[in-house]
Protein backbone atom coordinates (compact mmCIF):
# COMPACT_ATOMS: atom_id res chain seq x y z
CA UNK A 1 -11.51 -13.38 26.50
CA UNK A 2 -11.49 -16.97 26.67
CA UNK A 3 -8.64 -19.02 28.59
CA UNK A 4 -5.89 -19.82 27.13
CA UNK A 5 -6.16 -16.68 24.47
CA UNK A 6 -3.36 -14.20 24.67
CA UNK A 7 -3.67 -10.38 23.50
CA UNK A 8 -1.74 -9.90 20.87
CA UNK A 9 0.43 -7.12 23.79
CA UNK A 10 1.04 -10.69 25.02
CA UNK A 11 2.32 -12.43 22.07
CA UNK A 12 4.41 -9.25 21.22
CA UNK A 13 6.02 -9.33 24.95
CA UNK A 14 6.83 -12.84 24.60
CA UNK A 15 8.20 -12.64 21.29
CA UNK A 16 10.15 -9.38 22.26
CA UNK A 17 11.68 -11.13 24.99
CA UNK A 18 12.24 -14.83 23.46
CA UNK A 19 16.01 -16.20 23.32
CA UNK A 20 15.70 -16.69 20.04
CA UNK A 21 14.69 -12.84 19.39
CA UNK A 22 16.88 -11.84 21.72
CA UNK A 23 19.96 -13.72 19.84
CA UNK A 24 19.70 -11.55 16.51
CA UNK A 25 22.76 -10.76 15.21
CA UNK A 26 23.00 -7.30 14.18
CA UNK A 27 26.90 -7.34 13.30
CA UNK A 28 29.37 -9.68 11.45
CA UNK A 29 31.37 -11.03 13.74
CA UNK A 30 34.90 -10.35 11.33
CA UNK A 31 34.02 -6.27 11.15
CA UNK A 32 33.93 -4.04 13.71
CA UNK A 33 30.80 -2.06 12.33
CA UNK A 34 29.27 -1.99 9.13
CA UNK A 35 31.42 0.72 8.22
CA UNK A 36 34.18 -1.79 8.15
CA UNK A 37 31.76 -3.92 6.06
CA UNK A 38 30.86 -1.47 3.76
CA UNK A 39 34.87 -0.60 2.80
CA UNK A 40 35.70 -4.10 2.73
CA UNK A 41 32.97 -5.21 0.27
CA UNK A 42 33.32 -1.96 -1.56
CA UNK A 43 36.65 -3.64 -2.70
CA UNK A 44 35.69 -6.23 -3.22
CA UNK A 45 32.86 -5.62 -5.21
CA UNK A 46 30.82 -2.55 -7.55
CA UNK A 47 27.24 -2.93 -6.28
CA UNK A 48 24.56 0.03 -5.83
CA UNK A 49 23.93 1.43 -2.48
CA UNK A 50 20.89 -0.49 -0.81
CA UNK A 51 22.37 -3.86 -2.88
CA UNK A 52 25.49 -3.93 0.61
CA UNK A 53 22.93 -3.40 2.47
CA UNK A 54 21.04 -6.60 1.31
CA UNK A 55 24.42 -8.51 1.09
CA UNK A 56 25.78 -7.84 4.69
CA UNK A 57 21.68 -8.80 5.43
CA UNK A 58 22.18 -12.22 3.83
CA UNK A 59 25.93 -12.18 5.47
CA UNK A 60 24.24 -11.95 8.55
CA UNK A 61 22.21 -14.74 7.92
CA UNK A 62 24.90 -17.20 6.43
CA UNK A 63 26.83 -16.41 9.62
CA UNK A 64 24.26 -17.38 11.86
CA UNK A 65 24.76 -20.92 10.72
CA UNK A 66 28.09 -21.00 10.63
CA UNK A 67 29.28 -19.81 7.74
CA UNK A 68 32.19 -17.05 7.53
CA UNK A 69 31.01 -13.26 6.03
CA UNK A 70 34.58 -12.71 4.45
CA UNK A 71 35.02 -16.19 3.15
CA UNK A 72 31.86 -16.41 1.87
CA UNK A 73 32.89 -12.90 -0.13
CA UNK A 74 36.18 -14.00 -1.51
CA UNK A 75 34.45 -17.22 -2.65
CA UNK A 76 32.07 -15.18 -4.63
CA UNK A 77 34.33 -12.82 -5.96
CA UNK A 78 37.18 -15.93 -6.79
CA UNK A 79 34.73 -18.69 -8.46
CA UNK A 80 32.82 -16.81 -10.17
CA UNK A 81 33.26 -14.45 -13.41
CA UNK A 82 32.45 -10.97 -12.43
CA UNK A 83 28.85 -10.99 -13.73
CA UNK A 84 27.12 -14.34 -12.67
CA UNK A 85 29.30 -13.23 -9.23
CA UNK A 86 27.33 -9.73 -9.37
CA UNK A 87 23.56 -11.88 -10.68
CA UNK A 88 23.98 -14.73 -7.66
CA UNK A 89 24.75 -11.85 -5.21
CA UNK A 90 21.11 -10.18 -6.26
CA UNK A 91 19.71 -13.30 -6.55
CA UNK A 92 20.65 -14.46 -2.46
CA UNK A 93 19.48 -10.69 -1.78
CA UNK A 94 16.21 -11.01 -3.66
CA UNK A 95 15.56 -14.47 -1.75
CA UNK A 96 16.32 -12.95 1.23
CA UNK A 97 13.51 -10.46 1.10
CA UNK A 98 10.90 -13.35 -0.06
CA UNK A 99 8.26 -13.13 2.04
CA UNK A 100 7.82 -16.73 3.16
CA UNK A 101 4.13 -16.45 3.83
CA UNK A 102 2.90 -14.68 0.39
CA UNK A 103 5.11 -17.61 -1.29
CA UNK A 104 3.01 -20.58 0.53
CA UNK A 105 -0.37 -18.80 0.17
């Protein structure tokens, strides 16, 4: 192997123990599980089963930068009519599961 290449047991060690892997945020920081989530958003909103999934994934996401998980909820469910609120909730879940790199190639 020539210097400076890594094995990719290498790259997977570093990446396993970067800060920024290590800062994933696996919980909103307003529930106390997803349990929580799931009863709050329940009332909130009539989605299908994997579709809270993909919202408290996007949730997770928003709140990373700053934004709030049940603000970001109520604003949904208060600006919007109940069906573009229901399309732009698939729509940030559908983005969300883009696959960067099969966009760019």
């Amino acid at each position: 192997m020539a210097e400076g290449e890594k094995t990719m047991i290498e790259k997977q060690e570093i990446l396993m123990n970067s800060p920024a892997t290590a800062e994933v945020q696996t919980k909103l920081s307003r529930f106390s599980d997803y349990r929580e989530f799931l009863s709050f958003s329940k009332s909130l909103f009539q989605l299908k089963t994997e579709e809270y999934q993909g919202l408290f994934n996007v949730l997770l996401k928003l709140e990373s930068i700053g934004q709030d998980a049940v603000e970001t909820m109520l604003l949904l469910k208060s600006n919007a009519d109940e069906q573009d609120c229901y399309e732009l909730i698939r729509f940030m879940i559908l983005i969300d599961r883009l696959d960067m790199e099969d966009i760019l190639t």
